[in-house]
Protein backbone atom coordinates (compact mmCIF):
# COMPACT_ATOMS: atom_id res chain seq x y z
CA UNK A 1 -3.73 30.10 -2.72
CA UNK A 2 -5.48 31.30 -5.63
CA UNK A 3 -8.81 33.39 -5.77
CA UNK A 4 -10.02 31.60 -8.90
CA UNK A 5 -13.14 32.96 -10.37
CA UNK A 6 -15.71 31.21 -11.93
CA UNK A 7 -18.07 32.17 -14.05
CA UNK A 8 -20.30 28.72 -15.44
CA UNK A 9 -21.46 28.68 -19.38
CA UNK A 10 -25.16 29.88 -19.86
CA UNK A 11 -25.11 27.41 -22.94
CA UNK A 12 -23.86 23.83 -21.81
CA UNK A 13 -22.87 21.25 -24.93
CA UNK A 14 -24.17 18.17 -25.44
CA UNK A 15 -22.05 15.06 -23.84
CA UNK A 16 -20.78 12.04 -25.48
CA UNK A 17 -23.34 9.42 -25.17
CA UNK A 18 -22.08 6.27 -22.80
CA UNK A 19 -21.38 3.45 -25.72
CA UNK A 20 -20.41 6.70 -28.52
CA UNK A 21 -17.22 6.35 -30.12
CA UNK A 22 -14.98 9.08 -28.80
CA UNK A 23 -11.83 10.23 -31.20
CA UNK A 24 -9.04 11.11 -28.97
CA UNK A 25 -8.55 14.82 -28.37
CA UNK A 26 -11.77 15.98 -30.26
CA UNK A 27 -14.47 16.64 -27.75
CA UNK A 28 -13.74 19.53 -25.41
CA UNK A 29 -15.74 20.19 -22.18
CA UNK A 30 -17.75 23.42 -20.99
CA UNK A 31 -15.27 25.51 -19.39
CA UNK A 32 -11.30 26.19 -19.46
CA UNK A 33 -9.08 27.62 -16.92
CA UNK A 34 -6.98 30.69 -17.86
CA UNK A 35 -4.33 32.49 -15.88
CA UNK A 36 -1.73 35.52 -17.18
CA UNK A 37 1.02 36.41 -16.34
CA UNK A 38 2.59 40.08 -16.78
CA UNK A 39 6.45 41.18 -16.52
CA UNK A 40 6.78 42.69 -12.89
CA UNK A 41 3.09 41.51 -11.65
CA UNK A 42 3.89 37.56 -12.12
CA UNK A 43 1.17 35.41 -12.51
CA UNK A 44 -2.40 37.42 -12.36
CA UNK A 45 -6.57 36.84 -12.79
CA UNK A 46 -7.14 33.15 -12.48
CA UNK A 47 -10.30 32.27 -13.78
CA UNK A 48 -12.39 29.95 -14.56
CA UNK A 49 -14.96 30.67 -17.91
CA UNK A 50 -16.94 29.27 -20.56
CA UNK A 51 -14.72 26.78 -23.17
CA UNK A 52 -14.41 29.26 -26.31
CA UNK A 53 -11.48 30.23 -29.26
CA UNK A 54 -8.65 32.96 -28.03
CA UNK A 55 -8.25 36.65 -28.82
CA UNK A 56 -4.82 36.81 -29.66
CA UNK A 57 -2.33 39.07 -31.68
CA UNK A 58 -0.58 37.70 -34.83
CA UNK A 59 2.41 39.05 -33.38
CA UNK A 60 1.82 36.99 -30.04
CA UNK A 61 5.62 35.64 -29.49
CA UNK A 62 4.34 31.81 -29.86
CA UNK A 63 3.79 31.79 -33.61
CA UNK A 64 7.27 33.04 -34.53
CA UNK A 65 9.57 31.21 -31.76
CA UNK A 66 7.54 28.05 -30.45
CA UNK A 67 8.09 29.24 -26.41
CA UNK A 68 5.08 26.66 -25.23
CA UNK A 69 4.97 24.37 -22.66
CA UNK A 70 2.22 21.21 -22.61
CA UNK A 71 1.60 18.49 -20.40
CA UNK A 72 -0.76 15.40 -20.21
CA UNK A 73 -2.63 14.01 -17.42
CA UNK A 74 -6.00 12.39 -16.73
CA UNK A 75 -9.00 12.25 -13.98
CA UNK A 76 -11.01 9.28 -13.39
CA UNK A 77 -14.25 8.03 -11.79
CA UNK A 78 -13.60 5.07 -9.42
CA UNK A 79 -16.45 2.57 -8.41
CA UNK A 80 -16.90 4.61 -5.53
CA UNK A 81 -17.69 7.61 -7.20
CA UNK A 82 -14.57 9.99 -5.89
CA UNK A 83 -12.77 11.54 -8.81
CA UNK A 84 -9.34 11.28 -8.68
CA UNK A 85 -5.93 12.29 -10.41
CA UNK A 86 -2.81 9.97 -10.77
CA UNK A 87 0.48 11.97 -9.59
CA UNK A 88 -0.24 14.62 -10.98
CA UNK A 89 2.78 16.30 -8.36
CA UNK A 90 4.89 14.44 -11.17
CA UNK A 91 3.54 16.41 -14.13
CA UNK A 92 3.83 19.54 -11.98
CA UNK A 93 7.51 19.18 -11.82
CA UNK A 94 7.73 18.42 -15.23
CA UNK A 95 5.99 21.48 -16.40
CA UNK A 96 8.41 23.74 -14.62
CA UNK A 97 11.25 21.99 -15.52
CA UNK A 98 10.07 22.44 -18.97
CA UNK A 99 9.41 26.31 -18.17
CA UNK A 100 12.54 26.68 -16.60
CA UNK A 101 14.24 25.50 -19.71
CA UNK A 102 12.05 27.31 -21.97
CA UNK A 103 12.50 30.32 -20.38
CA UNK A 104 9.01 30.53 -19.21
CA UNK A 105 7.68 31.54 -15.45
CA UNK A 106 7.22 28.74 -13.10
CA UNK A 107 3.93 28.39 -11.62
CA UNK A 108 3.92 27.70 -8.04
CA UNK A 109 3.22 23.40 -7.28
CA UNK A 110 0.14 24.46 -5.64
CA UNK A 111 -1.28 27.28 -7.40
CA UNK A 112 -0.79 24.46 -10.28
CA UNK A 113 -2.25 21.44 -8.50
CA UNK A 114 -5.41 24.00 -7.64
CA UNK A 115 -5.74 24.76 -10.92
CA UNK A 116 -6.15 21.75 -11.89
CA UNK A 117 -8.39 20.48 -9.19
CA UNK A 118 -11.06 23.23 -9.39
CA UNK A 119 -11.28 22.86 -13.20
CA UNK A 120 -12.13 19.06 -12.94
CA UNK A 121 -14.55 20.10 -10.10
CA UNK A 122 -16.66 22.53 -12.46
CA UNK A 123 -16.65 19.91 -15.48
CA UNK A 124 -16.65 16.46 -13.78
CA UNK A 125 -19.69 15.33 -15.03
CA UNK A 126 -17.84 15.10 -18.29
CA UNK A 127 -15.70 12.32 -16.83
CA UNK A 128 -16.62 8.95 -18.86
CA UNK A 129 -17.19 5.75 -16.60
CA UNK A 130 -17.01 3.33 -19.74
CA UNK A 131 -13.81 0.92 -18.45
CA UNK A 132 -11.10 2.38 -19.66
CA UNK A 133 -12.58 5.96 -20.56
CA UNK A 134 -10.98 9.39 -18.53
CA UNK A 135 -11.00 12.85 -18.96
CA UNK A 136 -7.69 14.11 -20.34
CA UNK A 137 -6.22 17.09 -18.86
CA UNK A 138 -4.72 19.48 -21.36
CA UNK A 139 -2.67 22.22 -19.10
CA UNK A 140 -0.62 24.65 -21.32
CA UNK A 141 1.58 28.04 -21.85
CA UNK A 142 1.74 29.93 -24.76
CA UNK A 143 4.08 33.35 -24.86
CA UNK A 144 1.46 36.10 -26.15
CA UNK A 145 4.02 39.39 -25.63
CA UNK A 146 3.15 40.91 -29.41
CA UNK A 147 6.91 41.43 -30.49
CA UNK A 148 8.97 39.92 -32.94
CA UNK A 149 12.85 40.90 -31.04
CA UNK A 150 14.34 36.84 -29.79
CA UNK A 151 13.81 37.19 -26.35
CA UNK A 152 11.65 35.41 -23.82
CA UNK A 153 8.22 36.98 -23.81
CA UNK A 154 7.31 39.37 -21.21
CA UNK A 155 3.29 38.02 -21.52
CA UNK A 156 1.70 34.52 -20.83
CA UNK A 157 -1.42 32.64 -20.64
CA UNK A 158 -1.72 29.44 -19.00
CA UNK A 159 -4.86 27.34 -19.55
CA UNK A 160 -6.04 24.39 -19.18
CA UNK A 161 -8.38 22.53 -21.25
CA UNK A 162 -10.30 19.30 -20.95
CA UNK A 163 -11.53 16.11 -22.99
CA UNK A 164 -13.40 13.35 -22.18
CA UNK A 165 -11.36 10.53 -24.31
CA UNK A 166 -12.37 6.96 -24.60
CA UNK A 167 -10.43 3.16 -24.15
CA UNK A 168 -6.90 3.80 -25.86
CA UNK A 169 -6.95 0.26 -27.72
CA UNK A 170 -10.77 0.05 -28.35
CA UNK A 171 -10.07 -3.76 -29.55
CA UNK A 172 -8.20 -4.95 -26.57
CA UNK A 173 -4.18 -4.63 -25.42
CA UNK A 174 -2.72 -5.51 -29.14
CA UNK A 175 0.67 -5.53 -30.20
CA UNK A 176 1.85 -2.22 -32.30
CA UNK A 177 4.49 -2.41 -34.72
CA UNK A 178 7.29 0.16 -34.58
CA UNK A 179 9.92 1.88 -36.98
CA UNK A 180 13.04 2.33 -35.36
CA UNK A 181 14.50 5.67 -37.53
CA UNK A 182 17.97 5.52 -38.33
CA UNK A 183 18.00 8.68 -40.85
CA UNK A 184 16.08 11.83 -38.90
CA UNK A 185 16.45 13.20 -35.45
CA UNK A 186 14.20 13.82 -32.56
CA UNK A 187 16.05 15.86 -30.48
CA UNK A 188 20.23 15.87 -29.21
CA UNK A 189 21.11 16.00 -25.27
CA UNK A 190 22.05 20.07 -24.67
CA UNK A 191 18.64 20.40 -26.74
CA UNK A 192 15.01 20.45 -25.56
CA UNK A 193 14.20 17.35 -25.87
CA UNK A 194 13.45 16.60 -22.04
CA UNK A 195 10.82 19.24 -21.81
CA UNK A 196 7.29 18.80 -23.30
CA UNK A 197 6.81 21.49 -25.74
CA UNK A 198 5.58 21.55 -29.51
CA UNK A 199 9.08 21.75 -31.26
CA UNK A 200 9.68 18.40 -30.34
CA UNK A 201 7.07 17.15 -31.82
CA UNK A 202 7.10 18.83 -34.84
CA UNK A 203 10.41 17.39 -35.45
CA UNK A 204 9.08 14.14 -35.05
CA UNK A 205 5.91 14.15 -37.64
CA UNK A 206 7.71 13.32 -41.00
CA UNK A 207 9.32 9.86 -39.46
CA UNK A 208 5.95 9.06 -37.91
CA UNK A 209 4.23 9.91 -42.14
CA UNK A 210 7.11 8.04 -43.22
CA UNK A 211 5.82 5.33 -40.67
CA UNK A 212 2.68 5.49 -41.41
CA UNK A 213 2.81 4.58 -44.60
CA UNK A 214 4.97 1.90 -44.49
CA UNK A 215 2.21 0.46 -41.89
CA UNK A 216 3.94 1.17 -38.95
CA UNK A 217 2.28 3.32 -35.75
CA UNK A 218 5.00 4.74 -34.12
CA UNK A 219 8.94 5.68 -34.71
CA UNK A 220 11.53 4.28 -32.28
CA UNK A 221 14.19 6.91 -31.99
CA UNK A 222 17.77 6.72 -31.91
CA UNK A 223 20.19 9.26 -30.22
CA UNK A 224 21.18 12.41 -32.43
CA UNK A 225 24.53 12.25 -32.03
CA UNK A 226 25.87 9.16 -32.92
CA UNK A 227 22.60 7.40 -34.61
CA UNK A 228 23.65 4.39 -32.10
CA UNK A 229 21.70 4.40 -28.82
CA UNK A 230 17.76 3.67 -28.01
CA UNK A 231 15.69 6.87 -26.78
CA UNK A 232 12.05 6.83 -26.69
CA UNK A 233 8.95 6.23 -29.40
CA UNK A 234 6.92 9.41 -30.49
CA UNK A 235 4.70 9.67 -27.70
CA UNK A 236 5.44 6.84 -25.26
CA UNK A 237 9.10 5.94 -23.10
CA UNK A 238 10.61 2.50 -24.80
CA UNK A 239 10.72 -1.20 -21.94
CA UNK A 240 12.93 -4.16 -23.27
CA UNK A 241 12.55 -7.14 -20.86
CA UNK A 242 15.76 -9.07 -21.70
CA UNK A 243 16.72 -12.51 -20.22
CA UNK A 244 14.29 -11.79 -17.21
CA UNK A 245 15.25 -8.09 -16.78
CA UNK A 246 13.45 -4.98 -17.36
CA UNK A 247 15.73 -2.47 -19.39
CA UNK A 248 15.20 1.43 -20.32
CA UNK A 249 17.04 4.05 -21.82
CA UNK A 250 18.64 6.29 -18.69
CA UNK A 251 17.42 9.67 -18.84
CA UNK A 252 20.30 12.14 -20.92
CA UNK A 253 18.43 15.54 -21.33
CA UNK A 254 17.03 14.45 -24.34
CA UNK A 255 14.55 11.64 -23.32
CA UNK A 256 11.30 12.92 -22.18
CA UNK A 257 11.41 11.88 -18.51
CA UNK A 258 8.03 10.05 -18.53
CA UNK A 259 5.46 9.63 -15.47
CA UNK A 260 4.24 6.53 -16.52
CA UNK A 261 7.82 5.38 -17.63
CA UNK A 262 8.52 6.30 -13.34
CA UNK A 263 5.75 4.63 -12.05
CA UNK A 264 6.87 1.56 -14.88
CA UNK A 265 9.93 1.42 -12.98
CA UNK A 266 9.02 1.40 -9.43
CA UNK A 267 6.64 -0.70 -9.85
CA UNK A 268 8.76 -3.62 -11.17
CA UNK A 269 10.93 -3.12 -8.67
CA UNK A 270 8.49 -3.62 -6.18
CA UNK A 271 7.20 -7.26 -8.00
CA UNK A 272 11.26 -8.04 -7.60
CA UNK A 273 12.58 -7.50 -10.60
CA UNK A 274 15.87 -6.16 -11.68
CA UNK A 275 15.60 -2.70 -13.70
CA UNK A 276 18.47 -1.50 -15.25
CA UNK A 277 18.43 2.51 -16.74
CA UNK A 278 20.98 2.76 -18.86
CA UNK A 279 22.68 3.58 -22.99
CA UNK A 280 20.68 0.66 -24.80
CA UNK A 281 21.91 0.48 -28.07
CA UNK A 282 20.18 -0.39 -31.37
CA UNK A 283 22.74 -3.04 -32.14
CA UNK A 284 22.17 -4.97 -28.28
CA UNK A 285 18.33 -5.04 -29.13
CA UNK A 286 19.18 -6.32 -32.69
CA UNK A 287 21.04 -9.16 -31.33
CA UNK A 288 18.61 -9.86 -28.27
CA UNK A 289 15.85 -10.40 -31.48
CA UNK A 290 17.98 -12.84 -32.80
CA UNK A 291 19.21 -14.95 -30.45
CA UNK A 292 15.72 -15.02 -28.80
CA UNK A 293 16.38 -13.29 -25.11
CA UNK A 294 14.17 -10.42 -26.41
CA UNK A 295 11.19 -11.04 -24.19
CA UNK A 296 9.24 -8.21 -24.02
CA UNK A 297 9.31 -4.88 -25.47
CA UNK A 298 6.67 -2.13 -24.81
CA UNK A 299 6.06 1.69 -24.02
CA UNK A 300 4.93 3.62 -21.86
CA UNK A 301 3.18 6.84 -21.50
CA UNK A 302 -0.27 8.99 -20.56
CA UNK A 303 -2.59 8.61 -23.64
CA UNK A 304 -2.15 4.28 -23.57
CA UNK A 305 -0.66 3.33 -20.08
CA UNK A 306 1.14 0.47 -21.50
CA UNK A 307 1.50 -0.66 -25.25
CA UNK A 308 2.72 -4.13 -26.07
CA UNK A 309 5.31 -4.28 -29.25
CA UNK A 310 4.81 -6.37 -31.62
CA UNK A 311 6.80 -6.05 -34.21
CA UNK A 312 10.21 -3.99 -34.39
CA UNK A 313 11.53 -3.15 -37.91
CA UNK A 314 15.83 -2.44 -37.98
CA UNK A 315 17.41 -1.55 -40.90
CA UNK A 316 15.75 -3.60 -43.40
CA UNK A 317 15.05 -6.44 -40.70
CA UNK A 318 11.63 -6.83 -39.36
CA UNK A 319 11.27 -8.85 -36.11
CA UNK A 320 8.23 -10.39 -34.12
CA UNK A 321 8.68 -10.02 -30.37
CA UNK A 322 6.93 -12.96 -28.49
CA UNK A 323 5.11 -14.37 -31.00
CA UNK A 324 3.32 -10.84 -31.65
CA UNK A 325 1.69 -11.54 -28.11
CA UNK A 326 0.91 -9.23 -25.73
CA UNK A 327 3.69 -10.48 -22.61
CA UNK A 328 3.05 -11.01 -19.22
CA UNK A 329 5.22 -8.04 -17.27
CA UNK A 330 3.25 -5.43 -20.39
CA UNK A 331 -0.38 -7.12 -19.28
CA UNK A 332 0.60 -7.23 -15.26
CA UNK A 333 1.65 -3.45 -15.60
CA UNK A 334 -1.38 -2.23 -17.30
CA UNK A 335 -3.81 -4.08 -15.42
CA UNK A 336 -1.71 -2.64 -11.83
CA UNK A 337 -1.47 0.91 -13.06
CA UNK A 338 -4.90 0.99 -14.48
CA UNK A 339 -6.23 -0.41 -11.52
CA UNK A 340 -4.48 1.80 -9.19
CA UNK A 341 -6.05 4.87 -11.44
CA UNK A 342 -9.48 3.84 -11.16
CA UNK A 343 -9.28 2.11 -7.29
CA UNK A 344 -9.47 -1.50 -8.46
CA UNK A 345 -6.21 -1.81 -7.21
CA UNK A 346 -5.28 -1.10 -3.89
CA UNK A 347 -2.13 2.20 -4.04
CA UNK A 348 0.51 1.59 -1.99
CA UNK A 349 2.41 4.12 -3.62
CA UNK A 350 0.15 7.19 -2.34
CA UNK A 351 0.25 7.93 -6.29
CA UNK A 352 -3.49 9.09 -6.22
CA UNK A 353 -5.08 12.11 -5.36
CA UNK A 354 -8.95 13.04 -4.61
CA UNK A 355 -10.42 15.79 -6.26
CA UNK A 356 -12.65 17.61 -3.23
């Protein structure tokens, strides 16, 4: 167990007022938590301390060879008052799957899940109770060894910051139109792209400009090797409901391996349905479009839960999925999983846990 200490601002920022706009990933709370870790001591001086920019060398290993490690999770305020994380044991194990193939020191599940518990303790009256509103968890590792030799860095700092962020789709659950990008690459299976960490995407952000300014909001991306196969949007796991089933790209080491895109699948599987993870290729969904047993299509992922599709562009095709409608599986699963976060539904998955 750790001995975290915690020493609580003097000078406490103004909060978001209850019906103010709130910009995604803009507004940071009081406090962080920092931990470091030093070659032959291991992870060392936990703390908890007022929210403020790092000291850090310009030689710190980080700027010159990306070794980082991110993940996203959220806390939220049920009707009862409790605050309360959604599996966060699942974003654990990501993190130090991404660490392991990083080449950055695991943290220990508990020491991690601690962390992150006594950090929402000391700021949870940051937590937003507008429907729909959380406060996103920002946990991170950055390699700060000052050296410029290619090897992993001997010196770490984990932290974890937090930010009260507001309804994802402030208008309601509408449709988003995607780019499927049949030029540029994501990421290639032997690569990184299964673990969270900023090269990834950094390779994505000229597909999403190109996007962009077509009027598109995301990039669907197709496998690096043979420019062929379905693998996940920018920042959300791809759902194709096809002829009454729910289809997803099987995990290759090069799909992020999604907590919302796990919870996605168990539970349709527990409303009945068949789920089938597997190579979905660009052509299949072409001709499902056409031939009109494209029901559904929609992603998952932290930031939006759920987001209804739209509108797929192929090539130089462009096709409306259920009459740009948001479909009934996309609505059921947001309103379940949402519900489950904030208590209105009832977890029979054990997915939640209380912050005490």
């Amino acid at each position: 167990m750790l001995d975290i200490k915690i020493e609580k601002t003097k000078n406490p920022k103004k909060k978001p007022g209850e019906n103010e706009e709130i910009e995604f990933g803009t507004i940071f709370t009081d406090h962080m938590f920092i931990m470091d870790y030093e070659k032959g001591k291991g992870w060392i001086n936990p703390r908890i301390e007022e929210y403020k920019d790092l000291v850090i060398s310009p030689a710190a290993m980080v700027f010159h060879y990306g070794q980082t490690m991110f993940e996203g999770m959220k806390a939220y305020k049920t009707d009862e008052g409790k605050t309360v994380l959604f599996r966060p044991d699942k974003n654990i194990e990501r993190a130090n799957n991404s660490n392991r193939r990083l080449c950055i020191p695991t943290i220990p599940n508990e020491d991690f899940l601690q962390a992150v518990k006594e950090i929402v303790k000391v700021d949870e009256d940051w937590i937003p109770r507008k429907k729909g509103s959380a406060l996103y968890i920002r946990p991170y590792i950055i390699a700060t060894e000052p050296a410029l030799h290619v090897n992993p860095s001997s010196q770490y700092k984990f932290i974890i910051i937090l930010s009260p962020v507001g309804a994802y789709y402030k208008e309601g659950l509408n449709p988003v139109k995607i780019w499927v990008e049949d030029e540029y690459v994501r990421a290639v299976r032997g690569g990184i792209g299964e673990a969270k960490t900023g090269g990834n995407y950094a390779a994505s952000l000229y597909s999403q400009e190109k996007a962009h300014e077509a009027g598109y909001s995301q990039v669907l991306w197709l496998d690096g090797i043979e420019h062929k196969y379905i693998e996940e949007v920018g920042a959300m796991n791809i759902f194709f409901k096809i002829n009454g089933k729910v289809v997803t790209p099987m995990l290759n080491g090069s799909i992020l391996p999604g907590v919302t895109r796990n919870s996605v699948i168990e539970v349709c599987k527990s409303w009945g349905y068949t789920v089938e993870e597997r190579r979905v290729s660009a052509e299949e969904i072409y001709k499902a479009a056409k031939d009109g047993s494209l029901e559904e299509v929609f992603g998952s992922g932290t930031a939006a839960v759920i987001s209804p599709v739209g509108t797929l562009k192929f090539e130089d095709e462009v096709f409306e999925i259920n009459n740009n409608q948001i479909g009934e599986v996309s609505q059921k699963l947001y309103d379940t999983i949402t519900g489950i976060q904030t208590g209105k539904v009832e977890d029979k998955f054990n997915w939640i846990v209380e912050v005490k």
